[in-house]
PDB file of N, CA and C in Angstrom:
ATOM      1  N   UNK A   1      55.384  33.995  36.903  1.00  0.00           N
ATOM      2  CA  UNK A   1      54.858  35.299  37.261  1.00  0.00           C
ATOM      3  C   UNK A   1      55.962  36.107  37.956  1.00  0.00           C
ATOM      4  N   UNK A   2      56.334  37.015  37.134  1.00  0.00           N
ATOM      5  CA  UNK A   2      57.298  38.183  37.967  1.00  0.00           C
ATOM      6  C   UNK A   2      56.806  39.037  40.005  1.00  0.00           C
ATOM      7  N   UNK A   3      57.958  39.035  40.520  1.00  0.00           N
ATOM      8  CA  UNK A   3      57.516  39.147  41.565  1.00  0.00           C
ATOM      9  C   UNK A   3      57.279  40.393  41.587  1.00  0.00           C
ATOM     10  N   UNK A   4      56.429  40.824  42.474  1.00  0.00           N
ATOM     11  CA  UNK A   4      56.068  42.076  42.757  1.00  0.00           C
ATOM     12  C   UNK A   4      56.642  43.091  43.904  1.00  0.00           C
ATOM     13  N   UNK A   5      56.876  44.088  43.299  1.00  0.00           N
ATOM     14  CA  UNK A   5      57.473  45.001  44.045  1.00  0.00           C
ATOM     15  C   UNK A   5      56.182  45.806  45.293  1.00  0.00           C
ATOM     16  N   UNK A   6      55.977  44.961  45.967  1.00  0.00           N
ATOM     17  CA  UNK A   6      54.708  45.447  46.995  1.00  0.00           C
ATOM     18  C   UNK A   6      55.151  46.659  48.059  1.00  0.00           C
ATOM     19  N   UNK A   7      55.710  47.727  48.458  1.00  0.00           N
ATOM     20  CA  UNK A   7      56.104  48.460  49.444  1.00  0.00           C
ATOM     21  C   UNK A   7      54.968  48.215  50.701  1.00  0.00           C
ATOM     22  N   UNK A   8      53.531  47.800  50.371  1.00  0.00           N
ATOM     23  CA  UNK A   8      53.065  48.028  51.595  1.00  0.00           C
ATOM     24  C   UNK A   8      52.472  46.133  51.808  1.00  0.00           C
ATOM     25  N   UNK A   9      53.291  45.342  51.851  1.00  0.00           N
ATOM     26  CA  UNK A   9      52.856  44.164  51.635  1.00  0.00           C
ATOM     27  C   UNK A   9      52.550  43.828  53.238  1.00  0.00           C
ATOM     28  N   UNK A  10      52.599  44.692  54.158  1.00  0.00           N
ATOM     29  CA  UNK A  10      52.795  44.419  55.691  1.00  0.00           C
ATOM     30  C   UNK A  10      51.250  44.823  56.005  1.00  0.00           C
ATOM     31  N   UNK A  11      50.687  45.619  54.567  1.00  0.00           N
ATOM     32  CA  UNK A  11      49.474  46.263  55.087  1.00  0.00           C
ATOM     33  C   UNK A  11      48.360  45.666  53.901  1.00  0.00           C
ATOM     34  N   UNK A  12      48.267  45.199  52.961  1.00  0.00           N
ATOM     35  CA  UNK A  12      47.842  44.556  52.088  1.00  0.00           C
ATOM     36  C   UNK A  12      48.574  43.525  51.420  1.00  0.00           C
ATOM     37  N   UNK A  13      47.753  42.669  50.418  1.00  0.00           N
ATOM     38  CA  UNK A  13      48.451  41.322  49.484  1.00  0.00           C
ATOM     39  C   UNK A  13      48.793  42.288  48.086  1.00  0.00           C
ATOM     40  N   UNK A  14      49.849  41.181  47.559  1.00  0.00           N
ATOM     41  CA  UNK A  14      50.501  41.639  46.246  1.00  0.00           C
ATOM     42  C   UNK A  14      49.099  42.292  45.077  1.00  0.00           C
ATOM     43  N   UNK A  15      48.403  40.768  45.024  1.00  0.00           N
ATOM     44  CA  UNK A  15      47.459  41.187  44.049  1.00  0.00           C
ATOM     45  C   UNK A  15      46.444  42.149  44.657  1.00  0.00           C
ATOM     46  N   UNK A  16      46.381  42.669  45.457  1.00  0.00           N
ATOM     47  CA  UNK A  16      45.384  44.250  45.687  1.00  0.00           C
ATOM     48  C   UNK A  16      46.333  45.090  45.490  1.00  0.00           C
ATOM     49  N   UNK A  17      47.599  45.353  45.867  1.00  0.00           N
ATOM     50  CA  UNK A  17      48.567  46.531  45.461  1.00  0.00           C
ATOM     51  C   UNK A  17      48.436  46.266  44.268  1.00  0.00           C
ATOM     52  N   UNK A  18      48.694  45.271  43.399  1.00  0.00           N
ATOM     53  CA  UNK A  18      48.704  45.032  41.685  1.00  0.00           C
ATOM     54  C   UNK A  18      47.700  45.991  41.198  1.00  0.00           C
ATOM     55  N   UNK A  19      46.587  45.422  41.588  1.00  0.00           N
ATOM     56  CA  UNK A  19      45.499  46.231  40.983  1.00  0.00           C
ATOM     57  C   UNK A  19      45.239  47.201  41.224  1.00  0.00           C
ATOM     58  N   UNK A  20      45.195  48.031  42.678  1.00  0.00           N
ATOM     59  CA  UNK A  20      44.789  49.177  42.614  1.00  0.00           C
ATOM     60  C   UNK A  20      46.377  50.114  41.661  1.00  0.00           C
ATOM     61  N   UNK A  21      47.249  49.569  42.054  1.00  0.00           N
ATOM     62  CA  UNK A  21      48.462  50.523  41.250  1.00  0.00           C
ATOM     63  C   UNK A  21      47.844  50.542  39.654  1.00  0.00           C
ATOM     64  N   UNK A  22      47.256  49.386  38.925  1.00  0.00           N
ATOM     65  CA  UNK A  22      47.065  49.243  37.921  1.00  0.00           C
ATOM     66  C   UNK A  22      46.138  50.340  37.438  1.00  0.00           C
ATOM     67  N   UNK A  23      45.015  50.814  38.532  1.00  0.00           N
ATOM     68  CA  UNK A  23      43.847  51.358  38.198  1.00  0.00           C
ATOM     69  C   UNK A  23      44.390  52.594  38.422  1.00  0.00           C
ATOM     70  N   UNK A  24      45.530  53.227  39.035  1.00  0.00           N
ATOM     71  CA  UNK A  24      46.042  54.816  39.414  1.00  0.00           C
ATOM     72  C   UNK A  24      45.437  54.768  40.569  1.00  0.00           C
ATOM     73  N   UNK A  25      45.050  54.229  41.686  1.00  0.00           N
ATOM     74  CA  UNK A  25      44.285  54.578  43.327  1.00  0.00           C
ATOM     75  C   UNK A  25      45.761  54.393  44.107  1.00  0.00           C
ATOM     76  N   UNK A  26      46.812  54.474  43.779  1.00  0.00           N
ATOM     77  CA  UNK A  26      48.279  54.058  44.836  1.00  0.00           C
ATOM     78  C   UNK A  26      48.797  55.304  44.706  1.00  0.00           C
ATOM     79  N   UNK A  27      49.203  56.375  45.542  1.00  0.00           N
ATOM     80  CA  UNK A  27      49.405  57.353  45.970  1.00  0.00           C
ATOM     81  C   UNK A  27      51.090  57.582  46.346  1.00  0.00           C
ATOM     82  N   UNK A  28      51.620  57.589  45.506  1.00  0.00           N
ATOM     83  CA  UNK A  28      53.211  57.286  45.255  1.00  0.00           C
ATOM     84  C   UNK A  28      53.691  58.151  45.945  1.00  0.00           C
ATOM     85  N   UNK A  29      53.499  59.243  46.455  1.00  0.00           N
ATOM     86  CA  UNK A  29      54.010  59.886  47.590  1.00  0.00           C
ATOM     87  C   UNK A  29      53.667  59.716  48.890  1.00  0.00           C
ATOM     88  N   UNK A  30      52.419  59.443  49.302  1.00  0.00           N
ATOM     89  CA  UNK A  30      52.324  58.459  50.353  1.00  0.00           C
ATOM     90  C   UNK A  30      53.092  56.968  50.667  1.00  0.00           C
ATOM     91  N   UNK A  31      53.434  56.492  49.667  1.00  0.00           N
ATOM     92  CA  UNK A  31      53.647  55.335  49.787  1.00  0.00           C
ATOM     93  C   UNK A  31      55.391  55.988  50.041  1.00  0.00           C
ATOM     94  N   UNK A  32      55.604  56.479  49.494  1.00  0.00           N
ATOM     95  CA  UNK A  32      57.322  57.128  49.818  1.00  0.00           C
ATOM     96  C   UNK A  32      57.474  57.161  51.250  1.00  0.00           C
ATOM     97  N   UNK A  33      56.325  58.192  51.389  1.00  0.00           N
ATOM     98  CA  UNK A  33      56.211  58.976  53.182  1.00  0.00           C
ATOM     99  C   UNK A  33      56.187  57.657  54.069  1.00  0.00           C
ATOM    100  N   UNK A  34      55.267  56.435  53.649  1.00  0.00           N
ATOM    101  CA  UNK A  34      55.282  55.981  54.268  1.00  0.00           C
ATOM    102  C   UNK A  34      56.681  54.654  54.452  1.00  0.00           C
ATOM    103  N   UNK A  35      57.238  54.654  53.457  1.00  0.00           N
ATOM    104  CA  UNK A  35      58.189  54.407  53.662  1.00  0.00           C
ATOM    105  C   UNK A  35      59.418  54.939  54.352  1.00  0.00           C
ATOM    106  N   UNK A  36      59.567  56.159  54.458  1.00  0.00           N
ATOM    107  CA  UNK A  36      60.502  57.167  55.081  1.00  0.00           C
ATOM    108  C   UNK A  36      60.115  57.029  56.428  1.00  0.00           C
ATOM    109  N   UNK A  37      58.833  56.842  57.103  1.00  0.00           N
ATOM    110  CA  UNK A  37      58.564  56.746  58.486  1.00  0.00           C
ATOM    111  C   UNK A  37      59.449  55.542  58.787  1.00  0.00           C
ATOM    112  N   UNK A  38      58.855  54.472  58.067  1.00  0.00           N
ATOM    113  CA  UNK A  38      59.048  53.318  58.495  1.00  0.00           C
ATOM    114  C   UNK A  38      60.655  52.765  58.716  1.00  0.00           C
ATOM    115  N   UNK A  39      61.359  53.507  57.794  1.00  0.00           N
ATOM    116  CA  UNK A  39      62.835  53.596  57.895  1.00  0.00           C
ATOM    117  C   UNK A  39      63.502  54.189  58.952  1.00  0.00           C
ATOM    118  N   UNK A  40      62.453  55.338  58.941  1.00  0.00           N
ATOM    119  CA  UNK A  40      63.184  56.397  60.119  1.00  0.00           C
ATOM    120  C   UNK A  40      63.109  55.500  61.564  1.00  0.00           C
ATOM    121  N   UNK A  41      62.007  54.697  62.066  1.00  0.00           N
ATOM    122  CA  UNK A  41      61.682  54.021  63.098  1.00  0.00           C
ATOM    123  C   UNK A  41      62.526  53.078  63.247  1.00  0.00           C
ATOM    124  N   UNK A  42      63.259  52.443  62.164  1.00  0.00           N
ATOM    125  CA  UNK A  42      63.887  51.289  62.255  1.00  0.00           C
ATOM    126  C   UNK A  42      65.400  51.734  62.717  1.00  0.00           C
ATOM    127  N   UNK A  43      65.846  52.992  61.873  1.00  0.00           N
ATOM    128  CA  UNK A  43      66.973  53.416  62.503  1.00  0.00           C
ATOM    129  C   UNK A  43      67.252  54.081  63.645  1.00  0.00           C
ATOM    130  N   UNK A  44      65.834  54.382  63.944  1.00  0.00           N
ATOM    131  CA  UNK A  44      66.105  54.989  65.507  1.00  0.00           C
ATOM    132  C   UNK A  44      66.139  53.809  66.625  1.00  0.00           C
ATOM    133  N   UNK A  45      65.193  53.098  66.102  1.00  0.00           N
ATOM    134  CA  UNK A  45      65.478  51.638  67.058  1.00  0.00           C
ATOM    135  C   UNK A  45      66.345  50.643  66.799  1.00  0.00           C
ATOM    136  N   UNK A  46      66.359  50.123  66.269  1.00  0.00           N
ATOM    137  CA  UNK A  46      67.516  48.902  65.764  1.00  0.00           C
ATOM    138  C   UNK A  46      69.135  49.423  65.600  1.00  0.00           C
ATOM    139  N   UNK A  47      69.088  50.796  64.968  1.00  0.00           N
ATOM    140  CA  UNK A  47      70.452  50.948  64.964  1.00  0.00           C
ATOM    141  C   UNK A  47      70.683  52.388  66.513  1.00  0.00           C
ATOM    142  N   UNK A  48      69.798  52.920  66.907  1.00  0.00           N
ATOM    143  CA  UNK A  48      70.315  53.441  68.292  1.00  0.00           C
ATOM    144  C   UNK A  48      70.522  54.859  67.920  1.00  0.00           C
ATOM    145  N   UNK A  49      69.782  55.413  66.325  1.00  0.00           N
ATOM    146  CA  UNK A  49      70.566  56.333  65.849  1.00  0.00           C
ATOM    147  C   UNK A  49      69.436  57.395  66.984  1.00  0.00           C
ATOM    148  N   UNK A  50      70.308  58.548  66.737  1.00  0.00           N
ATOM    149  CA  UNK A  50      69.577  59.617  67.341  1.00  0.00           C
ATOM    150  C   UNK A  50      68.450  60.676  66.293  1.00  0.00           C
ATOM    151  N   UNK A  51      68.049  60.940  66.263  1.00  0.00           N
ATOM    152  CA  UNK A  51      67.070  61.232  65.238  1.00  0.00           C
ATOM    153  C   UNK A  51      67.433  62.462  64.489  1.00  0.00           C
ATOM    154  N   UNK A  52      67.807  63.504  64.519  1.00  0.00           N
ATOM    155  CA  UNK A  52      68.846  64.079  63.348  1.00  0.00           C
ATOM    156  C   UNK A  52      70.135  63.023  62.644  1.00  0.00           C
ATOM    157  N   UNK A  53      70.629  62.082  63.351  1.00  0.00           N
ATOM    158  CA  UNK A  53      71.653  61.115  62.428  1.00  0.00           C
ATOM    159  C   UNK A  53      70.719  60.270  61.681  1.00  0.00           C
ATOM    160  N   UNK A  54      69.436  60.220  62.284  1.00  0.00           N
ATOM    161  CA  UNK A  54      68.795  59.069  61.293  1.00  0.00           C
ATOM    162  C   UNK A  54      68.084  59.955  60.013  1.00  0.00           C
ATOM    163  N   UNK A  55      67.312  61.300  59.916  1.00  0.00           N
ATOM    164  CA  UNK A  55      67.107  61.818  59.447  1.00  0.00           C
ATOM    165  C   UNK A  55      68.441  62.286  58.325  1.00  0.00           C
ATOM    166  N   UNK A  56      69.642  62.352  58.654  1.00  0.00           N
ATOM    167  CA  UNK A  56      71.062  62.288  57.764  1.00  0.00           C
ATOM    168  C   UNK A  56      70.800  61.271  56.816  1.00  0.00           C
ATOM    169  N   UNK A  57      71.127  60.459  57.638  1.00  0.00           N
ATOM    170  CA  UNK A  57      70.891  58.871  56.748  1.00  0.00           C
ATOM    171  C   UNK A  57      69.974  58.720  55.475  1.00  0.00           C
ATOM    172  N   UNK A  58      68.726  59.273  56.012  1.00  0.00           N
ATOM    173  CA  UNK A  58      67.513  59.476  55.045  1.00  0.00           C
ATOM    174  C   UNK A  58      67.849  60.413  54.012  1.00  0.00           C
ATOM    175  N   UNK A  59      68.264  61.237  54.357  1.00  0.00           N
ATOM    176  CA  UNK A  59      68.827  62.253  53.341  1.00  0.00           C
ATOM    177  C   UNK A  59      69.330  62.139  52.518  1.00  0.00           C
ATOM    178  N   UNK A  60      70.392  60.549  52.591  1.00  0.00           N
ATOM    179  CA  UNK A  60      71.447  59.857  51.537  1.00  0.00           C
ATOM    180  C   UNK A  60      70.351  59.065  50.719  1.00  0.00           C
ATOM    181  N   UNK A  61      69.450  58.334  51.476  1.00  0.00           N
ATOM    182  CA  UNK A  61      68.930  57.589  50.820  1.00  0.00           C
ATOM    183  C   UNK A  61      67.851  58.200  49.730  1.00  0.00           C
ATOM    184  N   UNK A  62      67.425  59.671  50.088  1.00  0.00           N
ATOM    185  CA  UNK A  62      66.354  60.067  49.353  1.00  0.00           C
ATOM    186  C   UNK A  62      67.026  61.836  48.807  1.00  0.00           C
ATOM    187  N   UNK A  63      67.921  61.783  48.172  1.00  0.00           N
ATOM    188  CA  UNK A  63      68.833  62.908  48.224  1.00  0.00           C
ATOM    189  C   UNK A  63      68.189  64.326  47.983  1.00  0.00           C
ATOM    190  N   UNK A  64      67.119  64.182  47.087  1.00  0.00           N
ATOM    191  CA  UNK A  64      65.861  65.156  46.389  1.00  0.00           C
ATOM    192  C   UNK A  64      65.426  65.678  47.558  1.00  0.00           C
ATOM    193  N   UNK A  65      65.460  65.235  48.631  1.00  0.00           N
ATOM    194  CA  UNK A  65      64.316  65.642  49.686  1.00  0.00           C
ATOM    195  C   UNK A  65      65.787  66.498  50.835  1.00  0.00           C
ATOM    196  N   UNK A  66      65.074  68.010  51.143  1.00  0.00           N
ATOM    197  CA  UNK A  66      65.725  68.014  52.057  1.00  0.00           C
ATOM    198  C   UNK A  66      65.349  67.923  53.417  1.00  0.00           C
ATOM    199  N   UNK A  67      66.150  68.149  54.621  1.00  0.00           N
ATOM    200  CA  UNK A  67      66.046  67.785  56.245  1.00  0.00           C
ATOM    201  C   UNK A  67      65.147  68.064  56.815  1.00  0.00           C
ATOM    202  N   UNK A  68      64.643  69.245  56.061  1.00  0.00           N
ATOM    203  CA  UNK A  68      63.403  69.868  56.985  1.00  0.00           C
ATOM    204  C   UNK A  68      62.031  69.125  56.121  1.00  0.00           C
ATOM    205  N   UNK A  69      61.784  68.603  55.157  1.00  0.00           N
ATOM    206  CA  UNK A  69      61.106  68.003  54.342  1.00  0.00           C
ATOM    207  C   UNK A  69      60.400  66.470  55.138  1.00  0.00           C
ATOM    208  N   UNK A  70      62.012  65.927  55.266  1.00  0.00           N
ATOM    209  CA  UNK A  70      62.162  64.712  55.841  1.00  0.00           C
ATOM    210  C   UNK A  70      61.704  64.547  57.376  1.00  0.00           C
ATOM    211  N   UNK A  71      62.342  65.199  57.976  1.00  0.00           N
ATOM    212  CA  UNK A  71      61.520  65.606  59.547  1.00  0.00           C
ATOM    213  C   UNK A  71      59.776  65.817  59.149  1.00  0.00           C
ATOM    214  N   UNK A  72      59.771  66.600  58.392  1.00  0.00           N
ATOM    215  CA  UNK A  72      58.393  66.910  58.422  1.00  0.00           C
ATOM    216  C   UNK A  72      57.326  65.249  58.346  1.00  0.00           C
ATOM    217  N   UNK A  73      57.971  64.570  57.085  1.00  0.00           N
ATOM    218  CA  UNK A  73      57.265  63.717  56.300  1.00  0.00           C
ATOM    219  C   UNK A  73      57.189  62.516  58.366  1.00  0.00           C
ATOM    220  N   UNK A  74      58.382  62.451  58.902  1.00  0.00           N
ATOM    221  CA  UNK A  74      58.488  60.993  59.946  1.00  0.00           C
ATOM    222  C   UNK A  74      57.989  61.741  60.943  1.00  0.00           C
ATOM    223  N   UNK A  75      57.793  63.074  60.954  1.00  0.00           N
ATOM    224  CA  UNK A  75      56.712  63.822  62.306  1.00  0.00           C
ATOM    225  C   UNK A  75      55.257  63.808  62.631  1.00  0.00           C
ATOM    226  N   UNK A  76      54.698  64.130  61.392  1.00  0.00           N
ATOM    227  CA  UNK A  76      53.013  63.899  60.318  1.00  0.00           C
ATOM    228  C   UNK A  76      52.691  62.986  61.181  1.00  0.00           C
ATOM    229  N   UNK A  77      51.582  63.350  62.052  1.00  0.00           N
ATOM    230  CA  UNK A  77      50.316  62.614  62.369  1.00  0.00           C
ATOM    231  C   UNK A  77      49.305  62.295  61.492  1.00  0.00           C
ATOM    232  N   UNK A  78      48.808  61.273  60.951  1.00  0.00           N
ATOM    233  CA  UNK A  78      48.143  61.002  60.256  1.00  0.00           C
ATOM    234  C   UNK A  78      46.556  60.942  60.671  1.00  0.00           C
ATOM    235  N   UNK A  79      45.993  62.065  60.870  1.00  0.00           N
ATOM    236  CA  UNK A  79      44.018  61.721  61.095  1.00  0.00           C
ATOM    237  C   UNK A  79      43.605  60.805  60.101  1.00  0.00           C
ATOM    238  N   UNK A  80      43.687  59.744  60.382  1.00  0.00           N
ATOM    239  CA  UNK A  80      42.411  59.001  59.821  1.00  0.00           C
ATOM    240  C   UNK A  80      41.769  58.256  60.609  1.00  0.00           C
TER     241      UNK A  80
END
């Protein structure tokens, strides 16, 4: 069985991401956003960055998106 590319495996199991991706319920820009938070947090903590250098960083990694985009997406309070 090929492994699965899970992005939110910290928040669900492989085979529920499998399936709901299978059925169209996985929200591929959320799942981006929520990846971009989660990056942004790691480089502000682990590497010491200051948060416009980490937001840089992001910028390389996601080149399509620009600064003010990116700030926006790791600022977003989420109501739920």
């Amino acid at each position: 069985m090929p492994k699965i590319n899970n992005p939110l495996s910290e928040l669900i199991s492989d085979e529920i991401y499998t399936l709901l991706s299978k059925r169209g319920l996985i929200d591929q820009k959320s799942v981006r956003n929520f990846q971009i938070k989660k990056r942004f947090q790691e480089l502000r903590s682990k590497n010491k960055m200051r948060a416009n250098e980490a937001i840089e960083k992001l910028r390389e990694e996601y080149p399509y998106l620009q600064f003010d985009s990116i700030r926006k997406i790791v600022y977003h309070k989420f109501n739920g």
